[in-house]
C-alpha atoms as a PDB file:
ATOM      1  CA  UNK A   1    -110.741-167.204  69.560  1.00  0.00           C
ATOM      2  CA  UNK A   2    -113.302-166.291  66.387  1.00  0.00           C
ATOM      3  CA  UNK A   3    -116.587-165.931  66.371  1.00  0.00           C
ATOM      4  CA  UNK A   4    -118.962-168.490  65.507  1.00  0.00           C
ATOM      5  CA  UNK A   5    -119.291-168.150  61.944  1.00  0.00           C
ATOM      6  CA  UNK A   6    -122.880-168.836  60.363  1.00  0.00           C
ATOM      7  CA  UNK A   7    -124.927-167.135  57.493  1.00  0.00           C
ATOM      8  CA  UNK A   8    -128.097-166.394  56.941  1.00  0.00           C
ATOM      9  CA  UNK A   9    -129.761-166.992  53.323  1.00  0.00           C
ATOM     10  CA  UNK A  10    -133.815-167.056  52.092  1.00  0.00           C
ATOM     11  CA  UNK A  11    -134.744-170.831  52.605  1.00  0.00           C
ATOM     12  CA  UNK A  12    -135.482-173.135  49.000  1.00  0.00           C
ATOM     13  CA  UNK A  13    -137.786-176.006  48.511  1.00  0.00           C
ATOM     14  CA  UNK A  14    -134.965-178.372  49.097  1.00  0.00           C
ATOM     15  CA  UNK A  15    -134.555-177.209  52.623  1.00  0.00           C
ATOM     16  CA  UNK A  16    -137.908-177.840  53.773  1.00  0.00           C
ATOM     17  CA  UNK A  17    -137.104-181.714  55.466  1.00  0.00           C
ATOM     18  CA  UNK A  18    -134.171-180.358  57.018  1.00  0.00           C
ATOM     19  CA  UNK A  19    -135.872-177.498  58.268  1.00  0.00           C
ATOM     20  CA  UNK A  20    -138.819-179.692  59.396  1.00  0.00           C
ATOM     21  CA  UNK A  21    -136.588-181.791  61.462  1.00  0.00           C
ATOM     22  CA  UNK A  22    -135.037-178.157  63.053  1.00  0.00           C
ATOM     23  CA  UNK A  23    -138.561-177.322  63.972  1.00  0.00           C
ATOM     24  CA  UNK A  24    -139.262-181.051  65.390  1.00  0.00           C
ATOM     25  CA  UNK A  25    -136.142-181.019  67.295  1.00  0.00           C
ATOM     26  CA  UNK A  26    -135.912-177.291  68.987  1.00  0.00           C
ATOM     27  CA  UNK A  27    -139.447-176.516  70.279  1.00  0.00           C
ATOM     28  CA  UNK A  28    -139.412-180.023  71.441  1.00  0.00           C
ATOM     29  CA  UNK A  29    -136.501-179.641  73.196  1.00  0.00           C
ATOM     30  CA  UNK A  30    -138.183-175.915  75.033  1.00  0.00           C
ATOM     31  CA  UNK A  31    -141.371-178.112  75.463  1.00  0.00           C
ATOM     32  CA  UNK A  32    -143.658-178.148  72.983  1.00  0.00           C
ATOM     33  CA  UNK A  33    -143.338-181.848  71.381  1.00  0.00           C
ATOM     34  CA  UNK A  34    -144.434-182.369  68.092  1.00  0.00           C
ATOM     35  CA  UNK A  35    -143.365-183.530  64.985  1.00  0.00           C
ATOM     36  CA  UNK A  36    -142.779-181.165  62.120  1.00  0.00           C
ATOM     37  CA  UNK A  37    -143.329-183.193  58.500  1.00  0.00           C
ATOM     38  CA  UNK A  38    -142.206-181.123  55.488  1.00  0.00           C
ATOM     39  CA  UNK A  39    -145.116-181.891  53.674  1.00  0.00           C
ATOM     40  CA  UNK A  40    -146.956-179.659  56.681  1.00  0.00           C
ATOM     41  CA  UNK A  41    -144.481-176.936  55.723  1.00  0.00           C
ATOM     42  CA  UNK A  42    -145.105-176.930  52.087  1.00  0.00           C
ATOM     43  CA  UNK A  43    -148.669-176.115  52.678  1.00  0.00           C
ATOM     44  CA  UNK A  44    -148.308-173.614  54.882  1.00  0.00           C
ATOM     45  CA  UNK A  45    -145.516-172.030  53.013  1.00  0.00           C
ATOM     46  CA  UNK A  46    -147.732-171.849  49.861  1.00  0.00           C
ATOM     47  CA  UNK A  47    -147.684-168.070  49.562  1.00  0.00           C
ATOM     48  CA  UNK A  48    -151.353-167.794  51.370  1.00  0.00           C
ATOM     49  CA  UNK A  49    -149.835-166.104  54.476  1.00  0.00           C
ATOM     50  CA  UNK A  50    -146.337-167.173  54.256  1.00  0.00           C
ATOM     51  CA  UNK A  51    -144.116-167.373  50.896  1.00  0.00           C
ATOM     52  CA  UNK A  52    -141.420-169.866  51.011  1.00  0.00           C
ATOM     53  CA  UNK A  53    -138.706-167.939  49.311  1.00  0.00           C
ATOM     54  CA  UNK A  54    -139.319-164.373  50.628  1.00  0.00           C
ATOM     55  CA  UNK A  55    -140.789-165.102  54.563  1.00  0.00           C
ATOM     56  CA  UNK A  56    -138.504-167.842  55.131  1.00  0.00           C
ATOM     57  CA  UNK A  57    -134.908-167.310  56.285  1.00  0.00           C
ATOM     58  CA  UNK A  58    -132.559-169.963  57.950  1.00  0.00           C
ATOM     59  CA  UNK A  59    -129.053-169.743  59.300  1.00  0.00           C
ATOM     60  CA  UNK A  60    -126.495-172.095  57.895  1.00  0.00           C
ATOM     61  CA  UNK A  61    -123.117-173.663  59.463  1.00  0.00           C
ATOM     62  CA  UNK A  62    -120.915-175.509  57.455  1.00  0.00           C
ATOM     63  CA  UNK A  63    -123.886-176.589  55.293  1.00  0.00           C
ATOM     64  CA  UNK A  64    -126.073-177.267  57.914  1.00  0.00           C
ATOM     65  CA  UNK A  65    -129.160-175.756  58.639  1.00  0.00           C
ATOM     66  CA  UNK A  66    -129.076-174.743  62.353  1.00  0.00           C
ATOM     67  CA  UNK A  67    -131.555-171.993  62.600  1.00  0.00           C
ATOM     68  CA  UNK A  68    -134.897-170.997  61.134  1.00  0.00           C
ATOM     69  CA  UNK A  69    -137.328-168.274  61.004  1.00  0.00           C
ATOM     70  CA  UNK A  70    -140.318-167.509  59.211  1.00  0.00           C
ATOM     71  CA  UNK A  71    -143.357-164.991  59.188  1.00  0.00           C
ATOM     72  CA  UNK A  72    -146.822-165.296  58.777  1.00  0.00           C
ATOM     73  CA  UNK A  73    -148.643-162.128  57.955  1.00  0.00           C
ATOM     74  CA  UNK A  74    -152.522-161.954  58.529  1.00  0.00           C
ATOM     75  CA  UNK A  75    -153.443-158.759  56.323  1.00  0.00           C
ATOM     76  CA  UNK A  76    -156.932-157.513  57.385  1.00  0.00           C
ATOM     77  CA  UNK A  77    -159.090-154.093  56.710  1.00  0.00           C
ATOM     78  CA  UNK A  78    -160.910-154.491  60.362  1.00  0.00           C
ATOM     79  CA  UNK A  79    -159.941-154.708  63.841  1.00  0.00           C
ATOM     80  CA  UNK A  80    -156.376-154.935  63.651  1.00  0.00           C
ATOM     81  CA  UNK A  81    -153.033-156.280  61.296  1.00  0.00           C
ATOM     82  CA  UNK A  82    -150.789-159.408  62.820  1.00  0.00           C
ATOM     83  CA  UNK A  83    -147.918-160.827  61.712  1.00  0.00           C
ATOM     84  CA  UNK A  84    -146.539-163.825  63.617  1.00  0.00           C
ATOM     85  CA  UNK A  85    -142.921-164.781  63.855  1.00  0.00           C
ATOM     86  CA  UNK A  86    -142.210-168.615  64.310  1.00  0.00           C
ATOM     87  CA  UNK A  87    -138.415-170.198  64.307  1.00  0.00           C
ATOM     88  CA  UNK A  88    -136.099-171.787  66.472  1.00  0.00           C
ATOM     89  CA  UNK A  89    -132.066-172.983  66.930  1.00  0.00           C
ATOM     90  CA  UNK A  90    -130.696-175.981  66.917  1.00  0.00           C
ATOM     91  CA  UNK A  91    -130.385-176.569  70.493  1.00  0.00           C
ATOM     92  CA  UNK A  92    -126.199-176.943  70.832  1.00  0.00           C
ATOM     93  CA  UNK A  93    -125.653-173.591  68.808  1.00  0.00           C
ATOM     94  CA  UNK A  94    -127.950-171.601  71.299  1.00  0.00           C
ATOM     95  CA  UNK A  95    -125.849-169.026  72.863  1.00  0.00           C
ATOM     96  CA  UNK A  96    -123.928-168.024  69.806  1.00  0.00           C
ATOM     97  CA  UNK A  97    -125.975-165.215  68.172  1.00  0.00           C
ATOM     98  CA  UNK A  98    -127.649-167.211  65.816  1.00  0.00           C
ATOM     99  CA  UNK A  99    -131.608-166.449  67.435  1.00  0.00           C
ATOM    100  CA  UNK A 100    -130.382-163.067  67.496  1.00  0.00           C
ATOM    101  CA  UNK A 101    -129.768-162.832  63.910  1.00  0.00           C
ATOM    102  CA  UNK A 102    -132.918-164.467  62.753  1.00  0.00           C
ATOM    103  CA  UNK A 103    -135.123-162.257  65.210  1.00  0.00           C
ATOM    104  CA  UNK A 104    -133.687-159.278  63.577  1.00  0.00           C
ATOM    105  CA  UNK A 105    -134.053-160.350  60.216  1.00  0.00           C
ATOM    106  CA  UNK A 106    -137.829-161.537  61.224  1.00  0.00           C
ATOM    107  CA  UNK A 107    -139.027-158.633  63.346  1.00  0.00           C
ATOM    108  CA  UNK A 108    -137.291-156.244  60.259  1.00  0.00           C
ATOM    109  CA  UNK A 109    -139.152-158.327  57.475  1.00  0.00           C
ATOM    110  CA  UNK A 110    -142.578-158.189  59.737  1.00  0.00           C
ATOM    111  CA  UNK A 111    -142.400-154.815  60.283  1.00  0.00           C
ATOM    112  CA  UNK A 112    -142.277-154.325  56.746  1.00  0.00           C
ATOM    113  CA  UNK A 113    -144.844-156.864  56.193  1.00  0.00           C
ATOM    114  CA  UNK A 114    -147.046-154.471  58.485  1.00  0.00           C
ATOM    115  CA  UNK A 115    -146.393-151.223  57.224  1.00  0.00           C
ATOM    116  CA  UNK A 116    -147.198-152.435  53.411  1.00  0.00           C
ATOM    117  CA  UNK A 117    -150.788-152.053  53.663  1.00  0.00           C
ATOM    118  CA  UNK A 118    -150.366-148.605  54.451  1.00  0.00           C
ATOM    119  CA  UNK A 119    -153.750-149.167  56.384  1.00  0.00           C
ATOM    120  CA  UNK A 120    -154.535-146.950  59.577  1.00  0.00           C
ATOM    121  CA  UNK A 121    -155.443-149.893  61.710  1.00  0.00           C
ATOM    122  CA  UNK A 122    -153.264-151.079  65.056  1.00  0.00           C
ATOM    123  CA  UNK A 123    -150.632-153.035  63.753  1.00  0.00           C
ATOM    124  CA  UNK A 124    -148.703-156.065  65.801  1.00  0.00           C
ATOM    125  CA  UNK A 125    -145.779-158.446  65.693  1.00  0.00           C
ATOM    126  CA  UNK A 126    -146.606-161.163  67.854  1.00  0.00           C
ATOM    127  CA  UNK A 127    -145.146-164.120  68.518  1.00  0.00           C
ATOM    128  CA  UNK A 128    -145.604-167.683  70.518  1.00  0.00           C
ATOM    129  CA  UNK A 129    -143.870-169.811  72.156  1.00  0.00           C
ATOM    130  CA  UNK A 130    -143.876-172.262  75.357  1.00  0.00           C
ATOM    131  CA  UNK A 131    -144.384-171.830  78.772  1.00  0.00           C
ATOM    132  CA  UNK A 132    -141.562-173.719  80.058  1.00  0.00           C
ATOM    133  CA  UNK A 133    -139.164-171.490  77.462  1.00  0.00           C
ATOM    134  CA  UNK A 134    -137.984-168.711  79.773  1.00  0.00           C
ATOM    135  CA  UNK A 135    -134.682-167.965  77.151  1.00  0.00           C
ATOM    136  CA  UNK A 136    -137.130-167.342  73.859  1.00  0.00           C
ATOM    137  CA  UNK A 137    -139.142-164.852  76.575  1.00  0.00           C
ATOM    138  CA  UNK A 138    -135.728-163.095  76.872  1.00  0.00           C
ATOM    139  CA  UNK A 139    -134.849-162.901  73.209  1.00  0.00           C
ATOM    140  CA  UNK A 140    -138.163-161.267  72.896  1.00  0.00           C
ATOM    141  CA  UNK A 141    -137.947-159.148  75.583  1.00  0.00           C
ATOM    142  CA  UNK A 142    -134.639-157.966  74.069  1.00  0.00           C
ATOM    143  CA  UNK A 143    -136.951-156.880  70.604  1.00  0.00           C
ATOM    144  CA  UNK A 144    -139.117-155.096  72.368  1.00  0.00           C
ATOM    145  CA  UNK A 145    -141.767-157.687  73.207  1.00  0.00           C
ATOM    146  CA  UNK A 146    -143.634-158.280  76.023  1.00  0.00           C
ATOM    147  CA  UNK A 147    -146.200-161.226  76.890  1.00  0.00           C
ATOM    148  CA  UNK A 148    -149.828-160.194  76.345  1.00  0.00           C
ATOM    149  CA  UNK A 149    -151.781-163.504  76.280  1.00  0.00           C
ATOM    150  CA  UNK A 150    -151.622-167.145  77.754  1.00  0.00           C
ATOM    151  CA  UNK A 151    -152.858-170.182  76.048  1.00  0.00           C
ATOM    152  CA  UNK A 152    -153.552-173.955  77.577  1.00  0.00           C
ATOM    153  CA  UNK A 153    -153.724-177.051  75.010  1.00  0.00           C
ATOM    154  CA  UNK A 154    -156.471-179.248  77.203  1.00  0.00           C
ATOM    155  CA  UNK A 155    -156.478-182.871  76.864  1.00  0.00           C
ATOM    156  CA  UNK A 156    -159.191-185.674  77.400  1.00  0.00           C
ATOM    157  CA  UNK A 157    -158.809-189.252  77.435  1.00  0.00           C
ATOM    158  CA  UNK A 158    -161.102-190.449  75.135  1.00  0.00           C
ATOM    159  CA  UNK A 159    -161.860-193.394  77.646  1.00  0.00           C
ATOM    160  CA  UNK A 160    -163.545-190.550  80.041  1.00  0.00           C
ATOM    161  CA  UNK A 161    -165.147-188.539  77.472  1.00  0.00           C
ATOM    162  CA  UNK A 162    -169.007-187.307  78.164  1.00  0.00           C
ATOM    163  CA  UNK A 163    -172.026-189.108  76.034  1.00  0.00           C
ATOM    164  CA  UNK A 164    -172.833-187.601  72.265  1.00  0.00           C
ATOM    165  CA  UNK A 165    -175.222-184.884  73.361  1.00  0.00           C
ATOM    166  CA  UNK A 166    -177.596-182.598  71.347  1.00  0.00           C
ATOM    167  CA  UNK A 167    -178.615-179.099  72.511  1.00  0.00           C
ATOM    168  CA  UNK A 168    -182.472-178.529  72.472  1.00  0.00           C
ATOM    169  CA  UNK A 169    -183.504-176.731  69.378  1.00  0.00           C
ATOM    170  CA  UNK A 170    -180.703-177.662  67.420  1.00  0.00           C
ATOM    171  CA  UNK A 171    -178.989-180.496  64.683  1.00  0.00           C
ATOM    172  CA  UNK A 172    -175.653-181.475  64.924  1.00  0.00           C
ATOM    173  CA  UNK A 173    -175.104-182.710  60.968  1.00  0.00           C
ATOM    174  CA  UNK A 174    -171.291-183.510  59.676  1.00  0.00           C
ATOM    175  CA  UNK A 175    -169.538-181.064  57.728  1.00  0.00           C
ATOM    176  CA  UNK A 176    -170.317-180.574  54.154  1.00  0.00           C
ATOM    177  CA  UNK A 177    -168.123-178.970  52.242  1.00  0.00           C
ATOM    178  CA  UNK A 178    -170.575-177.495  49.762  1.00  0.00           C
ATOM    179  CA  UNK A 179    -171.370-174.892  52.438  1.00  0.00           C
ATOM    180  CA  UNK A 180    -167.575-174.023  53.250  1.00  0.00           C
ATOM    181  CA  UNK A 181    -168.477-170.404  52.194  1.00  0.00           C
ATOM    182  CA  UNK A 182    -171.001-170.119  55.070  1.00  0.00           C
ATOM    183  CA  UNK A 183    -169.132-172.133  57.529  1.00  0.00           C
ATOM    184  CA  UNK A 184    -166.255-169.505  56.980  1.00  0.00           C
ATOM    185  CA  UNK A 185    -168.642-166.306  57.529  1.00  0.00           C
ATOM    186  CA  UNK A 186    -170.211-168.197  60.822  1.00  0.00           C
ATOM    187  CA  UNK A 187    -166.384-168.685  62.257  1.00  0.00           C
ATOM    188  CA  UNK A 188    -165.446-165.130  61.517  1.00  0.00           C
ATOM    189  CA  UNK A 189    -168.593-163.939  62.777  1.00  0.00           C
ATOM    190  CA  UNK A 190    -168.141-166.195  65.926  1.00  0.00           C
ATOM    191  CA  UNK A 191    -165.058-164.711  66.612  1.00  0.00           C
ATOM    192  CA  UNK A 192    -165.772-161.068  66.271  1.00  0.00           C
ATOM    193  CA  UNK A 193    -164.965-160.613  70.143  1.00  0.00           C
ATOM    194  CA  UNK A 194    -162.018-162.611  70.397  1.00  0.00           C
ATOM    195  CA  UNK A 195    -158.760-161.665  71.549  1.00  0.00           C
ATOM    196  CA  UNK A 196    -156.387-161.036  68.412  1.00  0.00           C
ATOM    197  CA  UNK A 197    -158.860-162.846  65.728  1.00  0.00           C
ATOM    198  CA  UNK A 198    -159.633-161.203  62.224  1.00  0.00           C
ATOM    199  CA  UNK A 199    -161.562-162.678  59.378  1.00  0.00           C
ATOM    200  CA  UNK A 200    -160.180-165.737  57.640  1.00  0.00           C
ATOM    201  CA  UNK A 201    -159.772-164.739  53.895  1.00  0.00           C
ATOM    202  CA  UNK A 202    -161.750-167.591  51.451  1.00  0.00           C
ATOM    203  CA  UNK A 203    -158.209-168.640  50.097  1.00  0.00           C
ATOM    204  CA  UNK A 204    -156.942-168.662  53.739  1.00  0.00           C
ATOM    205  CA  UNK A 205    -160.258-171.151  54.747  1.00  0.00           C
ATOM    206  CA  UNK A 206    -159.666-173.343  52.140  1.00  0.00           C
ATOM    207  CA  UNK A 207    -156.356-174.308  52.878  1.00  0.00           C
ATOM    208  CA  UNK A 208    -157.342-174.879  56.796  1.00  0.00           C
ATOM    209  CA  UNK A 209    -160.489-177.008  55.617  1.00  0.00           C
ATOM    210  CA  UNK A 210    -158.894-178.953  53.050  1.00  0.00           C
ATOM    211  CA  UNK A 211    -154.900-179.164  53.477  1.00  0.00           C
ATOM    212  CA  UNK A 212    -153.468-182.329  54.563  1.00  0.00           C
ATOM    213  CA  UNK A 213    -154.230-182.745  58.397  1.00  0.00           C
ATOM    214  CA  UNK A 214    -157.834-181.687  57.943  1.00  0.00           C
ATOM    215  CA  UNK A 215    -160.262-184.065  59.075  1.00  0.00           C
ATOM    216  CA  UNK A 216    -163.822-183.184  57.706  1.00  0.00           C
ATOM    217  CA  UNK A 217    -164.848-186.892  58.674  1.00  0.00           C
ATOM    218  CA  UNK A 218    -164.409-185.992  62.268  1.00  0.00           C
ATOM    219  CA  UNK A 219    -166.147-182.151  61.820  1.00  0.00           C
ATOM    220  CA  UNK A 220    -169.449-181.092  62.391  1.00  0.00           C
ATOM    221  CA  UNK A 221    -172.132-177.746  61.866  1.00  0.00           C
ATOM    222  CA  UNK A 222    -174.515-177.152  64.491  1.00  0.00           C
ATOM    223  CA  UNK A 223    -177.559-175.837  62.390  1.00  0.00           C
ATOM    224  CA  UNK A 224    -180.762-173.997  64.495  1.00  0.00           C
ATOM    225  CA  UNK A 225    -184.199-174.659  63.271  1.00  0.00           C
ATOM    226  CA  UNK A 226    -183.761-172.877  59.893  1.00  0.00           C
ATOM    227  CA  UNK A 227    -181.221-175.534  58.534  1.00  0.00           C
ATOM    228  CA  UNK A 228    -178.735-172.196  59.198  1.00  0.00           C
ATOM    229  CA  UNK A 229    -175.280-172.920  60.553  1.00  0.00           C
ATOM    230  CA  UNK A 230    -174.745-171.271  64.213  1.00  0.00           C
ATOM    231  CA  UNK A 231    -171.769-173.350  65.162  1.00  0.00           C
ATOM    232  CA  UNK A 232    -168.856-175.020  63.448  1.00  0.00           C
ATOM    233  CA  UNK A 233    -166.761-178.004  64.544  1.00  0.00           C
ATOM    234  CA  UNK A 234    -163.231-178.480  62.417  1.00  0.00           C
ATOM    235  CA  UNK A 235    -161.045-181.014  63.798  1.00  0.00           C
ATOM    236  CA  UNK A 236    -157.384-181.640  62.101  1.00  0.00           C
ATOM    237  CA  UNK A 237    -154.920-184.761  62.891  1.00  0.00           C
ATOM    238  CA  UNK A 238    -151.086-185.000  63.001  1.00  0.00           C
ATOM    239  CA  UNK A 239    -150.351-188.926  62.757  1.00  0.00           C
ATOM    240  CA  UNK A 240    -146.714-187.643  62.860  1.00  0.00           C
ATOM    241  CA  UNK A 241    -147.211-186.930  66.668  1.00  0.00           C
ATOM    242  CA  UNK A 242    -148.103-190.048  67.716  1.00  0.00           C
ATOM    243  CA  UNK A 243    -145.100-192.097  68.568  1.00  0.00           C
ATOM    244  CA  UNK A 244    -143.752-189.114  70.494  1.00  0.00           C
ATOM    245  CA  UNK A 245    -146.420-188.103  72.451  1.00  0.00           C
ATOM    246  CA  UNK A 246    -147.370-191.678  72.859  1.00  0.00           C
ATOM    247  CA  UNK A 247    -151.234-190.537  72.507  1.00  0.00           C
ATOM    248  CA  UNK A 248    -153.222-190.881  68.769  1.00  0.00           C
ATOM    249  CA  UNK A 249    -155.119-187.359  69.679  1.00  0.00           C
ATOM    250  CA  UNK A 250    -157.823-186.052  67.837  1.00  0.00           C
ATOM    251  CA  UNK A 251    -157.601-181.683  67.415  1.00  0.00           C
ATOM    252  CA  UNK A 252    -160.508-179.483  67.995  1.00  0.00           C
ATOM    253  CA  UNK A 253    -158.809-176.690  65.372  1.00  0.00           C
ATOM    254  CA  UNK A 254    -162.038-174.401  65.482  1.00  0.00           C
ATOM    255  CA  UNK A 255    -165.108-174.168  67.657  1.00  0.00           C
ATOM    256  CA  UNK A 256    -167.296-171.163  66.790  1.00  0.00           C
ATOM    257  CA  UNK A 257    -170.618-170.348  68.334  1.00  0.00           C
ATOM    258  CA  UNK A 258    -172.558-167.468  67.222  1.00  0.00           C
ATOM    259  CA  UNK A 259    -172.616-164.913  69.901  1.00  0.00           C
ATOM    260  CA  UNK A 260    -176.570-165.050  70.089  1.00  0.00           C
ATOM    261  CA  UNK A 261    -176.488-168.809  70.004  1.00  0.00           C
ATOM    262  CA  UNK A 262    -174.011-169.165  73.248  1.00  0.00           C
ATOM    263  CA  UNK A 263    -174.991-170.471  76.853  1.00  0.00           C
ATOM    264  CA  UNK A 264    -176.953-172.821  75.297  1.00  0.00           C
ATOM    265  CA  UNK A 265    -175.027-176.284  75.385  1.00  0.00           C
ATOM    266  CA  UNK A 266    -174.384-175.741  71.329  1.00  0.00           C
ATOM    267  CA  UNK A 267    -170.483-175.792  71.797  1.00  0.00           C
ATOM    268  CA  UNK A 268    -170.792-178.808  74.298  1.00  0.00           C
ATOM    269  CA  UNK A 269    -172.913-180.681  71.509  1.00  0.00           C
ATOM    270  CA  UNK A 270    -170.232-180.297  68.865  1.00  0.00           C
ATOM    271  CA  UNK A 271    -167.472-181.411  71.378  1.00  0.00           C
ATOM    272  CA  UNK A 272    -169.265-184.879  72.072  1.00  0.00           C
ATOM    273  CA  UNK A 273    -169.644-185.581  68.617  1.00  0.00           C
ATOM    274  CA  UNK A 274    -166.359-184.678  67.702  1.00  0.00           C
ATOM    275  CA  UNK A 275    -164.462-186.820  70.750  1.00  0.00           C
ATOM    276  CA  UNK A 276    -167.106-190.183  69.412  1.00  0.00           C
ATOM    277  CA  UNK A 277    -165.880-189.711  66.276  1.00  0.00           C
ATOM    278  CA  UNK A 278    -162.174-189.495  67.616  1.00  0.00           C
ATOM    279  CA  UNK A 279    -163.660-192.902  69.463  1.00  0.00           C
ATOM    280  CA  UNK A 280    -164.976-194.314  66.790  1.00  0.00           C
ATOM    281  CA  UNK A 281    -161.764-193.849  64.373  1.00  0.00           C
ATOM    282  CA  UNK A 282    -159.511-195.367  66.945  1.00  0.00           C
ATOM    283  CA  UNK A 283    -157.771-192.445  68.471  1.00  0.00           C
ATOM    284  CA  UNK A 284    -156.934-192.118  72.483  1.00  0.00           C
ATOM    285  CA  UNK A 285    -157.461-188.631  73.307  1.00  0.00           C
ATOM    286  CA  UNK A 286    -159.065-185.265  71.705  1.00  0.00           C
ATOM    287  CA  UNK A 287    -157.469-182.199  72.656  1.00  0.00           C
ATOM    288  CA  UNK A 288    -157.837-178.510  71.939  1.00  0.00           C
ATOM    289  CA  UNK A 289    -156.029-175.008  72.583  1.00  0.00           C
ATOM    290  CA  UNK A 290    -157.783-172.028  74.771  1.00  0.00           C
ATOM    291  CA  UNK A 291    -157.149-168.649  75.429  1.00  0.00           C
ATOM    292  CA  UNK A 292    -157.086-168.346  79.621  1.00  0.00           C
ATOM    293  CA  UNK A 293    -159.056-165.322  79.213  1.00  0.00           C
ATOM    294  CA  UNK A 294    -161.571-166.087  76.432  1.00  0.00           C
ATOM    295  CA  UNK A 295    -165.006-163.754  77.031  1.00  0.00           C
ATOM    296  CA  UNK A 296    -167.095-166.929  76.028  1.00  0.00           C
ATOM    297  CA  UNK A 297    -166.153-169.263  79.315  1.00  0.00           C
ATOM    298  CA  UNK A 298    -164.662-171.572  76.723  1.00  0.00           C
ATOM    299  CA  UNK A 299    -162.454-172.796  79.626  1.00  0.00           C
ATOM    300  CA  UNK A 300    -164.513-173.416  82.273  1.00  0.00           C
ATOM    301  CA  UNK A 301    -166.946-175.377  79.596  1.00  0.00           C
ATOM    302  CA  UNK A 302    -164.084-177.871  78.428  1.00  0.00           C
ATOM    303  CA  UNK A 303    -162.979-178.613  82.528  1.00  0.00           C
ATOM    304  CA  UNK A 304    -165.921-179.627  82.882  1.00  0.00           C
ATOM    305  CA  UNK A 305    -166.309-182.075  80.524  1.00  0.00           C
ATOM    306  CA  UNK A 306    -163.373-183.790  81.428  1.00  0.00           C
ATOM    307  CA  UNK A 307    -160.725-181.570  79.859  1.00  0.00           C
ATOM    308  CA  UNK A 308    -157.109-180.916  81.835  1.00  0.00           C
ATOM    309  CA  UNK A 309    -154.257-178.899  81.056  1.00  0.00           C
ATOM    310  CA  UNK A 310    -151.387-180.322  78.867  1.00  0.00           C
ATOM    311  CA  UNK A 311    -149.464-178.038  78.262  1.00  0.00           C
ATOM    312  CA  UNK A 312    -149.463-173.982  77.700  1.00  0.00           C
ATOM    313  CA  UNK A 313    -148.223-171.681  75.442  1.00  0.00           C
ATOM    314  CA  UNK A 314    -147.105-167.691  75.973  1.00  0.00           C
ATOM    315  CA  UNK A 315    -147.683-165.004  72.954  1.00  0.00           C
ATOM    316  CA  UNK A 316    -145.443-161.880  73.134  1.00  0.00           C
ATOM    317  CA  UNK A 317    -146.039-158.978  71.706  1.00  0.00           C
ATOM    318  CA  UNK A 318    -144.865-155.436  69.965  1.00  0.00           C
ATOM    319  CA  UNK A 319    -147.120-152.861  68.532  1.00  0.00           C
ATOM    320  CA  UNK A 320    -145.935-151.135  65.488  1.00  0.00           C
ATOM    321  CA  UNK A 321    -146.093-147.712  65.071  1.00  0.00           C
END
């Protein structure tokens, strides 16, 4: 009997619906349902972290696309240097060496990614993936990566959600996008102390504040007495999620308090306006991802405004040396 014969070539522009209904249909299927649109792809394949025809690779069977696998590289000159490794098979070719062959491609290309900089700082391939996949946590295992770091998406019902509040001593205002530039420095300066976070580039803000599932209607600066933005709210919305998830939920993307600004209710004021104006734009349910361990008790703020666990994602890990 042969082996199962497949090849792997760089991805082109006319692959990216095929590949967004790969993406759609494997991490689905290992639990994390979604829908994938390939105008999505095309923005973040734009060359800002991830170039379409040199990060992308897929694996083709008679000339269909049954596996895919793609880097993002986050180049940075403090803390530390990530790049991220995101694909998936078809689910009836699994067991056939095609994950195998993209992981190797991707944890080669990566590594190179990494090592380009020629910059002294720790250096790490990292990847994500769900909690209920226990054969991706084997493939990684197999390249030499381990699980460092646990993630929850919570959910609210928007039915349940807690009155608009405002922290004393503070203005919660929309976002305006004349001060993008010093909502960007307040994130990155938020998120100094957080687990695997390094300054957004200007090019890399812009395309999370204004690509296509950005909602700046539904985002919001928390400004101190000074007029000076402490806090930023950016929510985003996939409309392509809705019939499968059977929900119309509204993301928290980013929530950034300044470190001298926290225990204050100033993150808990930019969550209730964000889930009214979820409300008020006739969506079901806001939702937003955690780190388990997050320094700020982040966690133990959103339980108890109503927030439950939805579902949880795993990131694995190799350091490269």
């Amino acid at each position: 009997m042969s082996a199962f014969q497949f090849q792997l070539r760089q991805a082109k522009l006319s692959d990216l619906a095929e590949i967004a209904a790969l993406l759609s249909e494997g991490l689905s299927f290992d639990g994390l349902v979604f829908v994938q649109t390939a105008e999505e792809l095309a923005e973040e394949f734009d060359g800002t972290y991830c170039d379409l025809e040199q990060d992308v690779i897929v694996a083709v069977h008679e000339t269909n696309i049954i596996g895919v696998g793609y880097t993002i590289f986050l180049p940075s000159d403090t803390k530390e240097e990530r790049c991220y490794i995101f694909g998936t098979t078809k689910p009836q070719f699994r067991g056939k060496g095609v994950g195998t062959a993209v992981m190797q491609w991707a944890t080669e290309h990566g590594d190179s990614l990494l090592r380009s900089t020629n910059r002294t700082l720790p250096k790490y391939l990292r990847s994500d993936m769900s909690a209920t996949n226990s054969t991706a946590g084997e493939l990684f295992q197999d390249f030499k990566m381990n699980p460092v770091r646990w993630n929850d998406d919570l959910i609210i019902d928007l039915i349940t959600s807690p009155e608009v509040f405002v922290a004393p001593g503070y203005s919660i205002v929309p976002w305006d996008a004349s001060r993008d530039e010093e909502a960007r420095i307040a994130k990155n300066q938020a998120f100094t102390d957080h687990w695997g976070s390094t300054p957004t580039s200007e090019e890399g803000w812009d395309q999370l504040v204004h690509g296509s599932t950005a909602r700046l209607d539904q985002s919001f600066f928390a400004l101190d007495q000074n007029e000076k933005i402490i806090g930023v709210l950016l929510s985003h919305r996939y409309e392509s999620d809705d019939e499968v998830l059977g929900k119309r939920i509204g993301w928290i993307d980013k929530l950034a308090t300044l470190s001298e600004h926290r225990k204050k209710s100033v993150g808990k004021s930019l969550i209730t306006h964000a889930l009214a104006a979820f409300k008020r734009d006739g969506l079901t349910h806001g939702a937003l991802d955690v780190d388990t361990e997050n320094p700020t008790g982040a966690y133990g703020l959103y339980t108890s405004m109503g927030f439950s666990t939805f579902r949880g994602k795993v990131t694995y890990e190799r350091k490269v040396q």
